[in-house]
N, C-alpha and C. Protein backbone atom coordinates (compact mmCIF):
# COMPACT_ATOMS: atom_id res chain seq x y z
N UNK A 1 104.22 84.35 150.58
CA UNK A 1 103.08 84.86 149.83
C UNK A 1 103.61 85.70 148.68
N UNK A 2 103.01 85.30 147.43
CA UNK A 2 103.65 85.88 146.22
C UNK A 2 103.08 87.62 146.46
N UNK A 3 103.40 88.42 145.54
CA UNK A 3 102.95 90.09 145.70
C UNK A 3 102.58 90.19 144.18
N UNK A 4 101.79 90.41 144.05
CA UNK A 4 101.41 90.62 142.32
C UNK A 4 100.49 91.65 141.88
N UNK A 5 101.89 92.44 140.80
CA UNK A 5 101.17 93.32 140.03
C UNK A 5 101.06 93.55 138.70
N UNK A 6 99.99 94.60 138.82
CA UNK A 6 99.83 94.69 136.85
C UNK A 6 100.13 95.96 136.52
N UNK A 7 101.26 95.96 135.54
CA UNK A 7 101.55 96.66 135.11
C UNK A 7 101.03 97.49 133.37
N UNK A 8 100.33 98.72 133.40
CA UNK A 8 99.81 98.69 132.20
C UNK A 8 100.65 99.53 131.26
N UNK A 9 100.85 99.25 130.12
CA UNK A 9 101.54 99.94 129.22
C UNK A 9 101.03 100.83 128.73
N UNK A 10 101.48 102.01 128.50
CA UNK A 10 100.52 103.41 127.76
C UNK A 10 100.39 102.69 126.16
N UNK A 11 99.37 103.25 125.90
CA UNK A 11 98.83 103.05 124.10
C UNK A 11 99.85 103.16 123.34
N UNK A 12 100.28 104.70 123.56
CA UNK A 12 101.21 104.73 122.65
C UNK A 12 102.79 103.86 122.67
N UNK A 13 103.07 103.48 123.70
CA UNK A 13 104.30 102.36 123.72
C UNK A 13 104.05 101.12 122.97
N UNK A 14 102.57 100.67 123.02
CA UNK A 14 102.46 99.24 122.29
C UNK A 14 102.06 99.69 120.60
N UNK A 15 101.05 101.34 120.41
CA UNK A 15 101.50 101.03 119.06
C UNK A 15 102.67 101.58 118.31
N UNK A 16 103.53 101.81 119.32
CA UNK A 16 105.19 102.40 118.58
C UNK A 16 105.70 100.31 118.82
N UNK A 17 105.43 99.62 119.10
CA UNK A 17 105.82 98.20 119.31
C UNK A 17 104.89 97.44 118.40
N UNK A 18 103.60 97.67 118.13
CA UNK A 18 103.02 96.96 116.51
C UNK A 18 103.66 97.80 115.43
N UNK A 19 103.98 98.84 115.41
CA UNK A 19 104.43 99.51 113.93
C UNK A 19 105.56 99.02 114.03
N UNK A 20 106.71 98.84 115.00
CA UNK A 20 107.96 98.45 114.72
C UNK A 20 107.57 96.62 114.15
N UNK A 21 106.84 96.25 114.42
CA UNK A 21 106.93 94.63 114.12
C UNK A 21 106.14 94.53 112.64
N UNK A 22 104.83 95.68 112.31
CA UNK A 22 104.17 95.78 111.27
C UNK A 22 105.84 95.89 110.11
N UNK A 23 106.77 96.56 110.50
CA UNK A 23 106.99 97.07 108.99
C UNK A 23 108.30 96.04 109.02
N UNK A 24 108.48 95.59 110.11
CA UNK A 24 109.59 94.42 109.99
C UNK A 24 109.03 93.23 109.16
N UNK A 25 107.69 93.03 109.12
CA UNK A 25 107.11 92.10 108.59
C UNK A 25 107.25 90.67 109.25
N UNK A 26 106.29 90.09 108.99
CA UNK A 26 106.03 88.70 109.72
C UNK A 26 105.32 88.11 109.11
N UNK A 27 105.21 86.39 109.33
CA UNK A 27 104.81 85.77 108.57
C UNK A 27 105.32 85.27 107.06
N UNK A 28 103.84 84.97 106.34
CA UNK A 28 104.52 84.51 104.84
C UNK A 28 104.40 85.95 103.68
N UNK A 29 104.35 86.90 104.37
CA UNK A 29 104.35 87.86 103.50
C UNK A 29 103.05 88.42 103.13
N UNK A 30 101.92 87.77 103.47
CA UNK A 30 100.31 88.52 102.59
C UNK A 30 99.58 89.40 103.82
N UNK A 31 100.18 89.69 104.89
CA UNK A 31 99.41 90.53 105.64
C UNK A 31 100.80 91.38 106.13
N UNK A 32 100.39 92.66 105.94
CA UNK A 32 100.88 93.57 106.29
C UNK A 32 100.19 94.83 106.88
N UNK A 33 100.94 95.92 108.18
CA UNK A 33 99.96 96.75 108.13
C UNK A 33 101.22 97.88 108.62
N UNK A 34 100.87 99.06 108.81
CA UNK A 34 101.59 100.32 109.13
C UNK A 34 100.92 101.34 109.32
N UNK A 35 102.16 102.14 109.32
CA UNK A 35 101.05 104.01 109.05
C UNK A 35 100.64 104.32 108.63
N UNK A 36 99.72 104.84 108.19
CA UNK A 36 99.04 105.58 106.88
C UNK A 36 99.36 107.04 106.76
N UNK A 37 99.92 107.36 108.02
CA UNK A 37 100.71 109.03 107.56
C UNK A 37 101.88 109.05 108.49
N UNK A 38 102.75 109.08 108.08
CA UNK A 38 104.02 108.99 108.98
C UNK A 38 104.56 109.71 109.77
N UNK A 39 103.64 110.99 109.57
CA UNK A 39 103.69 112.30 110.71
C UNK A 39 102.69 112.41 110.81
N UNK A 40 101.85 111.74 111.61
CA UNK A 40 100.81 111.51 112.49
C UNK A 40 101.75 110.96 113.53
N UNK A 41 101.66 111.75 114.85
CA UNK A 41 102.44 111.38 115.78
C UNK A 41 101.50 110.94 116.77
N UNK A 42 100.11 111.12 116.82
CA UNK A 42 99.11 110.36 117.68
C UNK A 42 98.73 109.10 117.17
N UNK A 43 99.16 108.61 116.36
CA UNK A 43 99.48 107.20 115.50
C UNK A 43 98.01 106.72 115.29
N UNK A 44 96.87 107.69 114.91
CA UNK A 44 95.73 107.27 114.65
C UNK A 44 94.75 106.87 113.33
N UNK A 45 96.07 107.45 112.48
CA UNK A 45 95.68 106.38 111.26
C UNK A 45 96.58 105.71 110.62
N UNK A 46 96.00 104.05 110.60
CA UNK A 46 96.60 102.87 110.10
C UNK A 46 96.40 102.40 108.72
N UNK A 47 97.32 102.01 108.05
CA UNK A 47 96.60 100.80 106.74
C UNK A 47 96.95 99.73 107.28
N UNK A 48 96.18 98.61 106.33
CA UNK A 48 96.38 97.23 106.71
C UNK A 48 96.27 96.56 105.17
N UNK A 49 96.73 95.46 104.71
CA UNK A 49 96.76 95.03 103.69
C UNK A 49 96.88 93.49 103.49
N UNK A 50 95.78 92.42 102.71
CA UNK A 50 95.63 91.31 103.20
C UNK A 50 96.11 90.82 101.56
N UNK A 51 96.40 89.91 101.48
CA UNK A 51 96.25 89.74 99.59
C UNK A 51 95.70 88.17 99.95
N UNK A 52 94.32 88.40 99.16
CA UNK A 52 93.38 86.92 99.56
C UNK A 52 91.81 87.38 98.26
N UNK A 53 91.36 86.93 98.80
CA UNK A 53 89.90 87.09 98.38
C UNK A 53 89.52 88.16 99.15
N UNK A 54 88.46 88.53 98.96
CA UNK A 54 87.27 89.47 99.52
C UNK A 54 85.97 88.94 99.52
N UNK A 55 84.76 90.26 100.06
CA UNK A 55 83.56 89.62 100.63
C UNK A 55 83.58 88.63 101.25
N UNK A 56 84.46 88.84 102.63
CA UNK A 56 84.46 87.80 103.70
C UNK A 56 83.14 88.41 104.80
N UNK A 57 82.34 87.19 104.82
CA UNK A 57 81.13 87.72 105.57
C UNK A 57 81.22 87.69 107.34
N UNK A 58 81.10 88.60 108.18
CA UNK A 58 81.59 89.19 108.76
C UNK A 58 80.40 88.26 110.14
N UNK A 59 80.02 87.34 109.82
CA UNK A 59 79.30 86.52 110.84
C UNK A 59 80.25 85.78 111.21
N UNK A 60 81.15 85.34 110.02
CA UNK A 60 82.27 84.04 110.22
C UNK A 60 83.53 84.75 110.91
N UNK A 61 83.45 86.17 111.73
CA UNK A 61 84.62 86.46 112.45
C UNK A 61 83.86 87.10 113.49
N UNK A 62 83.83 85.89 114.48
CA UNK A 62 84.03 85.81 115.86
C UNK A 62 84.61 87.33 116.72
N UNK A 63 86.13 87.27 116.25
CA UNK A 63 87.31 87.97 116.80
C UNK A 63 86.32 89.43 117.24
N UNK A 64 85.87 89.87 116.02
CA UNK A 64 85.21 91.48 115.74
C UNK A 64 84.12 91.45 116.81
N UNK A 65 83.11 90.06 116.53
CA UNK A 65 81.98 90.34 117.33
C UNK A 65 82.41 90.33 119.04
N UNK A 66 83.41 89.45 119.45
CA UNK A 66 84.28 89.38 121.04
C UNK A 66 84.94 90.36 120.95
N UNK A 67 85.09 91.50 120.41
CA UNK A 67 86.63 92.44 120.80
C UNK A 67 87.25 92.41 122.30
N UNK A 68 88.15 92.39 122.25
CA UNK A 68 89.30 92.15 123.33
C UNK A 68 90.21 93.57 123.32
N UNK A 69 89.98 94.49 124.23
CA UNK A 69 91.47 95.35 124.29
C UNK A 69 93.12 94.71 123.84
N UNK A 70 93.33 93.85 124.06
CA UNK A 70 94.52 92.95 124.15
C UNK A 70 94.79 92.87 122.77
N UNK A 71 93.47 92.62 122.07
CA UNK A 71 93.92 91.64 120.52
C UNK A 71 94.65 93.15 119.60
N UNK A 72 95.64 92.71 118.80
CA UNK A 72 96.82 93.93 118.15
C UNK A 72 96.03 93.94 116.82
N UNK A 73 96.67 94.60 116.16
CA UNK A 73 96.30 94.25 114.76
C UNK A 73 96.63 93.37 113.53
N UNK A 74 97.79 92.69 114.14
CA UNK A 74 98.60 91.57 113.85
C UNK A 74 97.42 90.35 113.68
N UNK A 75 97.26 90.87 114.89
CA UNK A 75 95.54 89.46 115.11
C UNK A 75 94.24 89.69 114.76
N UNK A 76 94.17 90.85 114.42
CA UNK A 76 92.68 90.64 113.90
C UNK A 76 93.52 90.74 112.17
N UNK A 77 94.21 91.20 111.63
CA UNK A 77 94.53 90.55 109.63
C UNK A 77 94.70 89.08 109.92
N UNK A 78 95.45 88.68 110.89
CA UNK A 78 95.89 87.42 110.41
C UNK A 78 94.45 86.48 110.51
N UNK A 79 93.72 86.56 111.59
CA UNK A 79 92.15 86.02 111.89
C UNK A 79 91.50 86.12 110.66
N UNK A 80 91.46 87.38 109.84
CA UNK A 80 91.03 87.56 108.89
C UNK A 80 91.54 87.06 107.65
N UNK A 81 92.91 87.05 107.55
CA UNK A 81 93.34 85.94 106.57
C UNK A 81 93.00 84.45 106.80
N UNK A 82 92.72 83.99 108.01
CA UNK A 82 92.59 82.77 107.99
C UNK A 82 90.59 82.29 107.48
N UNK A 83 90.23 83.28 108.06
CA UNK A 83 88.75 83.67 107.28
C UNK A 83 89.01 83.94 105.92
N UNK A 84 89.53 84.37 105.19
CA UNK A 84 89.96 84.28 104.13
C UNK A 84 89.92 83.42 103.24
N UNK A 85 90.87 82.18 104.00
CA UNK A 85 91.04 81.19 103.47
C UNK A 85 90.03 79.76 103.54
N UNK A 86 89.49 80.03 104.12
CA UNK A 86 88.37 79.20 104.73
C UNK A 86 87.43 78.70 102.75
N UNK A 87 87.62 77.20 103.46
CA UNK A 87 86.23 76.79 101.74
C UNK A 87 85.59 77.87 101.53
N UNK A 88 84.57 77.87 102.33
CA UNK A 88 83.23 79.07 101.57
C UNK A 88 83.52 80.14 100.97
N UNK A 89 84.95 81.04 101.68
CA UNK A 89 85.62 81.88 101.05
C UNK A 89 86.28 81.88 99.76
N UNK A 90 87.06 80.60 99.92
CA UNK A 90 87.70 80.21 98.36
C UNK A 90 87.58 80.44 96.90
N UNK A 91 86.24 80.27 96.71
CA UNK A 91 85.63 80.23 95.96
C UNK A 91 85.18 81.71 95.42
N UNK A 92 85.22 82.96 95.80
CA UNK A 92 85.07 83.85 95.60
C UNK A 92 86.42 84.76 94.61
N UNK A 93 85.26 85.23 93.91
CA UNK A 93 86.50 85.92 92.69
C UNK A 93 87.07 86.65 93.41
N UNK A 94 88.41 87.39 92.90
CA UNK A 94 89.19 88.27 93.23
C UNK A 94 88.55 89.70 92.64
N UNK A 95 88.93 90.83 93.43
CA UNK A 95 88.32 91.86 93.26
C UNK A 95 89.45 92.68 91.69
N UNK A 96 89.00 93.75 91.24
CA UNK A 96 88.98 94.33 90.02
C UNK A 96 90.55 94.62 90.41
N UNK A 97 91.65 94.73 89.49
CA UNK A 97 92.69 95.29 89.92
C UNK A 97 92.91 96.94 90.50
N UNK A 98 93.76 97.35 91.59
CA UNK A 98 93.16 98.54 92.14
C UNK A 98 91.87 99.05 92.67
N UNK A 99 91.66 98.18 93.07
CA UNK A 99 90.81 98.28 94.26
C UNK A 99 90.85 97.95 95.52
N UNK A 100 89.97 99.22 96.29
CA UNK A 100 90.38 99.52 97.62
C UNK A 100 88.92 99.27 98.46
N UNK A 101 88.99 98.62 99.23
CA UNK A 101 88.15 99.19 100.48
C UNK A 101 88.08 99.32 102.00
């Protein structure tokens, strides 16, 4: 008879393990995310950064409306880049240079 357990990782171990993979970078380069203050040691504020279009309408992501404890932030930009890229999206201008939201 197998014995099986679950082991849970504290918060802060997995996001000291997304920031180490955020700034190593992954992928083709257009999603990135990190710290937003680097002495913030409760690691509670993030940036994230997509380079795509904008006014992605927020019916066409699933991910947000299901939230999952599990899903990183790796996965909800990249979900969102792929919403991004989607026809209906395409077609949408690019926002003003320097601009944030």
């Amino acid at each position: 008879m197998a014995n099986h357990s679950t082991v849970v990782v504290p918060r802060n171990f997995r996001l000291l393990e997304e920031l180490e993979r955020g700034e190593k970078g992954f992928g083709d380069g257009t999603v990135s995310y990190g710290m937003d203050d680097g002495d913030d040691i409760y690691m509670r504020s993030w940036t994230g950064t997509i380079i795509g279009p904008h006014n992605v309408d927020l019916k066409h992501f699933p991910m947000l409306a299901n939230w999952r404890t599990e899903y990183t932030m790796e996965d909800i930009l990249m979900e969102l880049k792929r919403e991004m890229a989607a026809p209906y999206n395409r077609r949408l201008s690019q926002p003003p240079e320097g601009s944030t939201f």
